[in-house]
Protein backbone atom coordinates (compact mmCIF):
# COMPACT_ATOMS: atom_id res chain seq x y z
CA UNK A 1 49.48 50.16 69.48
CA UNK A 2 51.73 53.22 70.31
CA UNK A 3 49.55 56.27 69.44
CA UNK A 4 50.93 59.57 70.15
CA UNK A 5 49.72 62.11 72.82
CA UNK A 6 47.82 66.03 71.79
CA UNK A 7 49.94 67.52 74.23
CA UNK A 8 48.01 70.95 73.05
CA UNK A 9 44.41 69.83 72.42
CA UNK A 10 42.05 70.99 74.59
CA UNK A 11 38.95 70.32 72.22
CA UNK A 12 35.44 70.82 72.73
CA UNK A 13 33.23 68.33 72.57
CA UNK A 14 32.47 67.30 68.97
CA UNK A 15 29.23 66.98 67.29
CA UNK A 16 28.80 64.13 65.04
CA UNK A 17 25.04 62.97 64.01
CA UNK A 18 24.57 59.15 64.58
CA UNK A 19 22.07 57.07 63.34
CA UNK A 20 20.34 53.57 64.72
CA UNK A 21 18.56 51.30 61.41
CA UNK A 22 17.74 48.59 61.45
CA UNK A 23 19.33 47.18 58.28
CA UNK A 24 17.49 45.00 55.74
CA UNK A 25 19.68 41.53 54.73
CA UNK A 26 22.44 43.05 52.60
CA UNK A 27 21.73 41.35 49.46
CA UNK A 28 18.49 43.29 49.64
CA UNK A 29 19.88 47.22 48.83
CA UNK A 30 21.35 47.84 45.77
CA UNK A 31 23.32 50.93 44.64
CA UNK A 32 21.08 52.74 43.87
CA UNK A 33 18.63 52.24 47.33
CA UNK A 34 21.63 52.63 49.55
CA UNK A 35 23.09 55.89 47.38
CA UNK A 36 19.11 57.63 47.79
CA UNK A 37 19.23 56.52 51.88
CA UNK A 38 22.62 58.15 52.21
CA UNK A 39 21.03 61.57 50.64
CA UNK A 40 18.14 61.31 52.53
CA UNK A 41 20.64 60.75 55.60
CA UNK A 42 22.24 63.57 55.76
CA UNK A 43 20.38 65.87 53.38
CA UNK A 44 22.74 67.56 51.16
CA UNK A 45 23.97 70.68 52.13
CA UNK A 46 21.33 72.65 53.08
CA UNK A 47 20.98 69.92 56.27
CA UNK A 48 23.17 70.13 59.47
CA UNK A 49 26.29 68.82 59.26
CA UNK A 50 27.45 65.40 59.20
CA UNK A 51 30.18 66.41 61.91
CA UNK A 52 31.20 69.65 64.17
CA UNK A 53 34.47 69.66 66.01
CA UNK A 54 36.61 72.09 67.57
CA UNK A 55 40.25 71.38 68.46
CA UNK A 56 43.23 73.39 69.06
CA UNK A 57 46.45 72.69 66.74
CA UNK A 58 49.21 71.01 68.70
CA UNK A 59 52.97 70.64 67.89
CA UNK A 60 53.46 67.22 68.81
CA UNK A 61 51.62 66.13 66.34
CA UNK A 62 52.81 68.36 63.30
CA UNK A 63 56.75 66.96 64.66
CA UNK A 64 55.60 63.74 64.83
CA UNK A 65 54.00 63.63 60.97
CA UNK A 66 57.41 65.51 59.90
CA UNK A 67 59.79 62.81 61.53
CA UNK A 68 56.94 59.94 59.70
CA UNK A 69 58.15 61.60 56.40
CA UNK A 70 61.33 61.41 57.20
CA UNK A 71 61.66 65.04 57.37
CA UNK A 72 63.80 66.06 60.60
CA UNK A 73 62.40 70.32 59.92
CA UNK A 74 59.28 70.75 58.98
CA UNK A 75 60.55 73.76 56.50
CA UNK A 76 63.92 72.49 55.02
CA UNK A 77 64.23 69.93 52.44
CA UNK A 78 65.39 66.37 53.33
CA UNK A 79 68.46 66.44 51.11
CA UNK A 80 69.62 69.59 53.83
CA UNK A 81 69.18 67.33 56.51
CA UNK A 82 73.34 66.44 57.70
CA UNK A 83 74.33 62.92 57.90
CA UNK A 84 75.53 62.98 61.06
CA UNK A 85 72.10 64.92 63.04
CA UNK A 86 69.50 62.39 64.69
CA UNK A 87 65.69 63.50 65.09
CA UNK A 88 66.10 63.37 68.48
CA UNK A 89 68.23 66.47 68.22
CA UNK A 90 65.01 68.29 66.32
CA UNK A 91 62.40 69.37 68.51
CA UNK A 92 58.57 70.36 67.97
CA UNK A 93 57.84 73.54 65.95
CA UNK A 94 56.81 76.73 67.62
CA UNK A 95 53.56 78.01 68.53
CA UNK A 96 52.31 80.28 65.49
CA UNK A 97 54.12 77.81 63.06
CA UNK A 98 52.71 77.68 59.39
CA UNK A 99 50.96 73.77 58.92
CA UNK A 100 52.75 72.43 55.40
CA UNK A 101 49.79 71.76 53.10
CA UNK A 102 47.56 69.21 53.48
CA UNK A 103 49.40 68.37 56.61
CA UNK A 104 46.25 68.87 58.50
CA UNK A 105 45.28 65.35 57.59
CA UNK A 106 46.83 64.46 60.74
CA UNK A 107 44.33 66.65 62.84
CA UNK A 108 40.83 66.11 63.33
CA UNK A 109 41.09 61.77 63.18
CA UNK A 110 37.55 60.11 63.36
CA UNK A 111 36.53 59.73 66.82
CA UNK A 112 35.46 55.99 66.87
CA UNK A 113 35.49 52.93 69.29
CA UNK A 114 37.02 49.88 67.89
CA UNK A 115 33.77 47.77 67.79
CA UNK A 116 32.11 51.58 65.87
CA UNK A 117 34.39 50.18 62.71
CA UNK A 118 34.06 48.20 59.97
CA UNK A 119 35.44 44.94 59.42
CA UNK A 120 38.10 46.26 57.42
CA UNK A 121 38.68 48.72 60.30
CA UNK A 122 37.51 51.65 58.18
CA UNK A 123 35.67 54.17 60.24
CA UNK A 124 31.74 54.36 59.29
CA UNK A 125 31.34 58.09 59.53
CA UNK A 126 30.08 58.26 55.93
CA UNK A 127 29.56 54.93 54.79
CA UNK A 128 26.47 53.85 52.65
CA UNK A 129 24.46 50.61 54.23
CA UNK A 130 25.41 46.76 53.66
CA UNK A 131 26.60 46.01 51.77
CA UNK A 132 28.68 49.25 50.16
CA UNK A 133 30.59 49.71 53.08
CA UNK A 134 34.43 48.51 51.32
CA UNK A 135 35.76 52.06 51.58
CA UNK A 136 38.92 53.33 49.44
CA UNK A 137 40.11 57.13 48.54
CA UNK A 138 39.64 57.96 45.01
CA UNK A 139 40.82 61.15 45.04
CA UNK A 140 39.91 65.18 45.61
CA UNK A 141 40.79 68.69 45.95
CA UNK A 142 42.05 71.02 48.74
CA UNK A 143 41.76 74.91 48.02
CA UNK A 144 43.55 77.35 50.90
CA UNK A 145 41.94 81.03 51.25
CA UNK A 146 44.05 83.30 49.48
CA UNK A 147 43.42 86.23 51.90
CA UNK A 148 46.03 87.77 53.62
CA UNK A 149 46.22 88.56 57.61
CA UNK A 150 47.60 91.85 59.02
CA UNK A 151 50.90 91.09 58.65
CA UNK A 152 50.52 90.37 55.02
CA UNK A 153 51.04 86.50 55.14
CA UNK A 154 48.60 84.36 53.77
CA UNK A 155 45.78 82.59 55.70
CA UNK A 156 46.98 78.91 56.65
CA UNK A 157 46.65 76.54 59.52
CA UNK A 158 49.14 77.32 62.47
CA UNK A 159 50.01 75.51 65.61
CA UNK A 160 48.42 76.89 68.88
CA UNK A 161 45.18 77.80 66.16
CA UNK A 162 41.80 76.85 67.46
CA UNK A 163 40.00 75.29 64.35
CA UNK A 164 36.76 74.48 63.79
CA UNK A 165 36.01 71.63 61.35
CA UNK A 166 32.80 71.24 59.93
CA UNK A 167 31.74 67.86 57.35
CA UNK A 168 29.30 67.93 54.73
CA UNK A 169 27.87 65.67 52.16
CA UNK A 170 28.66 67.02 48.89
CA UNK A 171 27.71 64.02 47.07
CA UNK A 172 26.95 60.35 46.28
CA UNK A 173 26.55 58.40 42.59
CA UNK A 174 26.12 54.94 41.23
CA UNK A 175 29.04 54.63 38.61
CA UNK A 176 30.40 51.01 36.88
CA UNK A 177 33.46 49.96 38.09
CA UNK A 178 36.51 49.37 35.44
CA UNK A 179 36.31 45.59 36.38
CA UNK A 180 32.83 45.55 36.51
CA UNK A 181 30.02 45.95 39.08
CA UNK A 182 28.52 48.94 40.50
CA UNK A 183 30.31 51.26 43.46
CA UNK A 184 28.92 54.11 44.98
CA UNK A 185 31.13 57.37 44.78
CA UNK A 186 30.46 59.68 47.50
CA UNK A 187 31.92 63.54 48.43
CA UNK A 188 32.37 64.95 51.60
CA UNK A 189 33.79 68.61 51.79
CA UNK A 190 35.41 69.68 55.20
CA UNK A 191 35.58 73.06 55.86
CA UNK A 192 38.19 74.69 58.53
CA UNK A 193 37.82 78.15 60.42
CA UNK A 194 39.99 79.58 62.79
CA UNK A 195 39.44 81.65 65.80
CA UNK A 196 41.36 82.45 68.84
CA UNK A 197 45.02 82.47 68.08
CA UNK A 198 47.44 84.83 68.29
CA UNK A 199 46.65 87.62 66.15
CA UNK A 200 43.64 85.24 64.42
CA UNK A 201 40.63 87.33 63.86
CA UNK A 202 38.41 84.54 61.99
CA UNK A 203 35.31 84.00 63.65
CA UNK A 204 34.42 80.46 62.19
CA UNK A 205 31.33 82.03 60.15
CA UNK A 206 32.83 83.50 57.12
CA UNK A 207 35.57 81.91 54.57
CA UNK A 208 36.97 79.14 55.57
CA UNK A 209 41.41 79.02 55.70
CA UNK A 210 40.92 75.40 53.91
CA UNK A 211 38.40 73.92 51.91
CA UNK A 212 39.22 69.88 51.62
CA UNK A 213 36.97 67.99 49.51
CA UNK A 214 37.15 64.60 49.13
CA UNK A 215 35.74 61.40 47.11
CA UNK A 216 35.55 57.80 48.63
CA UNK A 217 34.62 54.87 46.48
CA UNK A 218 32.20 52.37 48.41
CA UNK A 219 32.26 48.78 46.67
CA UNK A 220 30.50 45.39 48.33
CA UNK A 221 31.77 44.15 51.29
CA UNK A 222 33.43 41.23 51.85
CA UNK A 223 34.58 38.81 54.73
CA UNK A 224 37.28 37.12 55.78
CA UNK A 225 35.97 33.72 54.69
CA UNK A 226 35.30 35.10 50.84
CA UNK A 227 38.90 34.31 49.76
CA UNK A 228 38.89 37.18 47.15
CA UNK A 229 42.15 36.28 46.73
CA UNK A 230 44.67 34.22 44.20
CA UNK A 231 48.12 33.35 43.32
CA UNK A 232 47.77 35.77 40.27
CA UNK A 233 47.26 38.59 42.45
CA UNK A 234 50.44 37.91 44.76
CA UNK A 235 53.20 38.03 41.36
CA UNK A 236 54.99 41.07 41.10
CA UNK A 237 54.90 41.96 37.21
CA UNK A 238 58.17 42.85 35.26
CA UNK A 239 59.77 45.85 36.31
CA UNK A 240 60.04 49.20 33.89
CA UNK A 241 62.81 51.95 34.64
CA UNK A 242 60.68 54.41 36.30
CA UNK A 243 60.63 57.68 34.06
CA UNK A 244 62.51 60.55 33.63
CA UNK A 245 61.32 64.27 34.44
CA UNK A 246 62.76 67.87 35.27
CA UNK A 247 61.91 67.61 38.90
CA UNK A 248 61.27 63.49 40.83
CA UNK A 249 61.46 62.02 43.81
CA UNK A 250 61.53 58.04 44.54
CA UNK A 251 60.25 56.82 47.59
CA UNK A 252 59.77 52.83 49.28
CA UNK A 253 57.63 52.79 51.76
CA UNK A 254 57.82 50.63 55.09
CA UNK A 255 55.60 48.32 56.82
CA UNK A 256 57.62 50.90 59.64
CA UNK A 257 56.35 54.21 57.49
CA UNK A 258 52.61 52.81 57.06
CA UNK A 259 52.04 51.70 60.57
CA UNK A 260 53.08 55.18 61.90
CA UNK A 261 51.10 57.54 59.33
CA UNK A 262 48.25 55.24 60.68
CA UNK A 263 49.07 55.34 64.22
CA UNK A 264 48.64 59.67 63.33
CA UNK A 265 45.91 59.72 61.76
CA UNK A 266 44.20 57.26 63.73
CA UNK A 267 43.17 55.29 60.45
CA UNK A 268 42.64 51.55 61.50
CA UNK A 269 41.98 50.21 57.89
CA UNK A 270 43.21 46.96 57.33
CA UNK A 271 44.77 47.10 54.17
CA UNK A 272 47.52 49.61 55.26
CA UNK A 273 48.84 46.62 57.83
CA UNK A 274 47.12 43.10 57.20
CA UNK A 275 48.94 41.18 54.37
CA UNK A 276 46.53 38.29 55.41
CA UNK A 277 43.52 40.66 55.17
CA UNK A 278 45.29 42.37 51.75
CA UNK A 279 45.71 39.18 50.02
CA UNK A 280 42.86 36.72 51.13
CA UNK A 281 40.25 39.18 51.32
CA UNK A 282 40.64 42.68 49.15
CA UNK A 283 43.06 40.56 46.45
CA UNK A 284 45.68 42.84 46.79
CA UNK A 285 49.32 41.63 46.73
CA UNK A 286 50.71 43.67 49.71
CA UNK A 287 49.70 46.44 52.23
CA UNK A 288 49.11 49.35 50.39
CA UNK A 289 50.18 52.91 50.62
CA UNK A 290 47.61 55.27 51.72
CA UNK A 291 46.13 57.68 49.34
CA UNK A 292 46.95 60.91 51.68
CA UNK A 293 50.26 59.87 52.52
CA UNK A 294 51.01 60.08 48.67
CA UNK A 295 49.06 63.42 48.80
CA UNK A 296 51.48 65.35 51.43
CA UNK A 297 54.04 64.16 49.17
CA UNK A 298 53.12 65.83 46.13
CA UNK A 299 53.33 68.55 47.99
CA UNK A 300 56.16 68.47 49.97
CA UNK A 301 58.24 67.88 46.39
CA UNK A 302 56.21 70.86 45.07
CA UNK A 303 57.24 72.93 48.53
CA UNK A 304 60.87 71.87 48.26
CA UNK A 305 62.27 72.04 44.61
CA UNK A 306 59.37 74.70 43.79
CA UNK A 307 59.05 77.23 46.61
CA UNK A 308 62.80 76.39 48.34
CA UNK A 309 61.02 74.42 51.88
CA UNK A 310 59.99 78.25 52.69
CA UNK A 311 57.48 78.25 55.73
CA UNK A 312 53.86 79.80 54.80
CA UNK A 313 54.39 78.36 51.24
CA UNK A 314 50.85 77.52 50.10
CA UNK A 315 49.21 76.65 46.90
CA UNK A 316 45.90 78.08 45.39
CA UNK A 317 44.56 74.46 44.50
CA UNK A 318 45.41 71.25 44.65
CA UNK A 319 43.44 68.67 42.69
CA UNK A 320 43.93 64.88 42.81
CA UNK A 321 43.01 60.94 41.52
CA UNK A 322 44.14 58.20 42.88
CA UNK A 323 43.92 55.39 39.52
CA UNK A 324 45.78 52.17 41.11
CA UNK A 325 47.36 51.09 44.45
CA UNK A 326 50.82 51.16 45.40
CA UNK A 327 52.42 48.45 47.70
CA UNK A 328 54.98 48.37 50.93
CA UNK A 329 58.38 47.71 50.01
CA UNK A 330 57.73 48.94 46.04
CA UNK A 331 59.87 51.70 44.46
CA UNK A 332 57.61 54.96 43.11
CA UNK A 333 58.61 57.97 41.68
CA UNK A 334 56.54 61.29 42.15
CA UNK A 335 57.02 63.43 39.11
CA UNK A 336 56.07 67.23 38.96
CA UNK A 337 55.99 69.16 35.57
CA UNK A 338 55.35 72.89 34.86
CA UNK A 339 52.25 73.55 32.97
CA UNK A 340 51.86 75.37 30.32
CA UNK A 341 49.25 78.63 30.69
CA UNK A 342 49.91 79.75 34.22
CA UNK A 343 47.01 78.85 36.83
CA UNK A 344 43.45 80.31 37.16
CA UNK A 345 42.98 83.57 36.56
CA UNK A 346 46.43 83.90 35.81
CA UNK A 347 47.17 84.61 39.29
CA UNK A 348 50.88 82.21 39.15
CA UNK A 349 52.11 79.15 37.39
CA UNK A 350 50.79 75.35 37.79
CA UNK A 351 52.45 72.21 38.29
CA UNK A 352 51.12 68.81 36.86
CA UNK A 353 51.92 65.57 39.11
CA UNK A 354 51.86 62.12 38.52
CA UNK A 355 53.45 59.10 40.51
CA UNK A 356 54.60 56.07 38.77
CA UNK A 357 55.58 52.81 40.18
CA UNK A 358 58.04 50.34 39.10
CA UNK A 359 55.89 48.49 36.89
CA UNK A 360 54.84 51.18 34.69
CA UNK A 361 51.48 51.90 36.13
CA UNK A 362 50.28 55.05 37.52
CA UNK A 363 48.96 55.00 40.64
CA UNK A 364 48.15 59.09 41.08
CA UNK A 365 47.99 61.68 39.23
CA UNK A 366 47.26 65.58 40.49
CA UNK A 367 47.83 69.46 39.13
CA UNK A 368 49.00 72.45 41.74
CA UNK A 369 47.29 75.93 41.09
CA UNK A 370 49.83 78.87 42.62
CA UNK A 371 49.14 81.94 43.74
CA UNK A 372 50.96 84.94 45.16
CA UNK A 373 52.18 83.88 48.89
């Protein structure tokens, strides 16, 4: 697998706590046993930190992600794009370039051996013991410091930064499932300083320039040799014209488009490339589309028909729930709505979001807080 170089990254060595237990049979825990031994893990937040890491924001990456979207400039809308350019004409952005938001998904990818995984290729850092270890993004929030450096531009990510990340257990519930059984719900928050650019004067100690929080759902794990699977869940059901709205965007993802936002963010889960593990194991009908993917491009519609593509274009808020998967090769439509009552505070207008697939089902839904840029 092709993964692409951090031509820019000269990154300290991380800190991530690791633990050795010796696990009891898995039909031993239940939800509630292995949601107390997570706490007790990693201690809420007044413990140390699930993970510390320090890397330096390079452009490869950032022009990479943008060409993965399709996007040949980071800062222009597609439709701008001419007919007749190539990406290989574009070239990465310049050092002191504004990160999109939430495009530092792509940054700071879990640091794990292949045989450190699950067996749905999931990386472990968070997950609960045997058996709630079938991992899937439910959702979150991402809030950007509204601050202001010397040159009056908002705080925000920026190639050639050096960023600290630091990982913290938020949280971690027993809920029901809507089909039944119990899952665990955990939070992480990840916090993101900056120090040592150009002009930066952050020292990593006071408010962080992005505050991602995020909720996985943890289920019971299953094998290969389960067969979860079934005709029933391979059908595609009747189509529905996707809905109207003031401002949309349709999108089909590619087994092409998966493979490479998972070659970036170094996310080895099988269900974003196995049909064989999607349909005989998790009972899916297809590979589906990750959660974060979906995320950036809520955003990038929001960036484009909202703020005109302008670079340093941020949000206040972003909050998010992913309700039901979406499949390769399957029409969506992202639809963003102005609503009513301005944001928080009053401080600039808000946007509601929901994406929609061709069978009438939605699969995300999400509101935008604005501020002043």
């Amino acid at each position: 697998m092709f993964l692409p170089r951090r031509l820019l990254s000269p990154a300290t060595s991380p800190s991530i706590r690791t633990f050795a237990t010796s696990l009891p049979a898995r039909t031993s825990v239940s939800a509630l046993d292995a949601c107390n031994e997570l706490k007790h893990r990693f201690g809420g937040n007044k413990a140390a930190p699930i993970s510390s890491r320090t890397q330096r924001l390079d452009a490869n990456q950032l022009h990479l992600l943008s060409l993965t979207l399709g996007r040949q400039r980071l800062h222009r809308p597609p439709s701008t794009f001419s007919s007749t350019s190539t990406s290989t004409e574009s070239e990465p952005p310049k050092i002191g370039t504004s990160l999109p938001p939430a495009y530092h998904l792509a940054y700071f990818t879990p640091p794990f051996l292949e045989q450190d995984l699950g067996p749905d290729g999931s990386d472990k850092s968070v997950n609960p013991l045997r058996p709630w270890t079938r991992r899937m993004w439910a959702g979150g929030e991402i809030h950007w410091s509204n601050d202001k450096d010397k040159d009056g531009r908002r705080w925000g990510l920026r190639i050639g930064d050096l960023v600290r990340e630091v990982t913290r257990l938020r949280s971690a519930e027993v809920k029901r499932a809507r089909e039944g059984g119990e899952m665990l719900v955990v939070g992480v928050e990840k916090e993101y300083f900056v120090g040592g650019g150009e002009g930066r004067g952050m020292d990593g100690e006071g408010t962080p320039v992005v505050r991602d929080r995020r909720e996985w759902v943890f289920r019971r794990e299953v094998d290969g040799s389960e067969g979860q699977g079934s005709a029933q869940a391979y059908k595609i059901p009747l189509q529905e014209p996707l809905p109207e709205g003031p401002i949309t965007r349709d999108f089909i993802q590619t087994p092409v488009s998966l493979f490479r936002f998972s070659a970036l963010t170094f996310n080895a889960h099988k269900i974003h490339y196995s049909r064989d593990w999607c349909r005989a194991v998790e009972g899916h009908r297809d590979c589906v589309v990750h959660g974060p993917l979906n995320l950036i491009n809520i955003l990038d519609l929001w960036r484009d028909k909202v703020r005109g593509g302008r670079e340093g274009v941020l949000p206040v808020t972003i909050k998010y729930r992913a309700k039901s998967p979406l499949y390769v090769g399957e029409k969506y439509r992202i639809l963003l709505t102005e609503s009513e009552g301005g944001g928080v505070g009053d401080r600039g207008n808000g946007w509601e979001a929901e994406i929609v697939d061709s069978y009438g089902r939605v699969a995300m839904v999400g509101s935008i807080e604005e501020g002043g840029d």
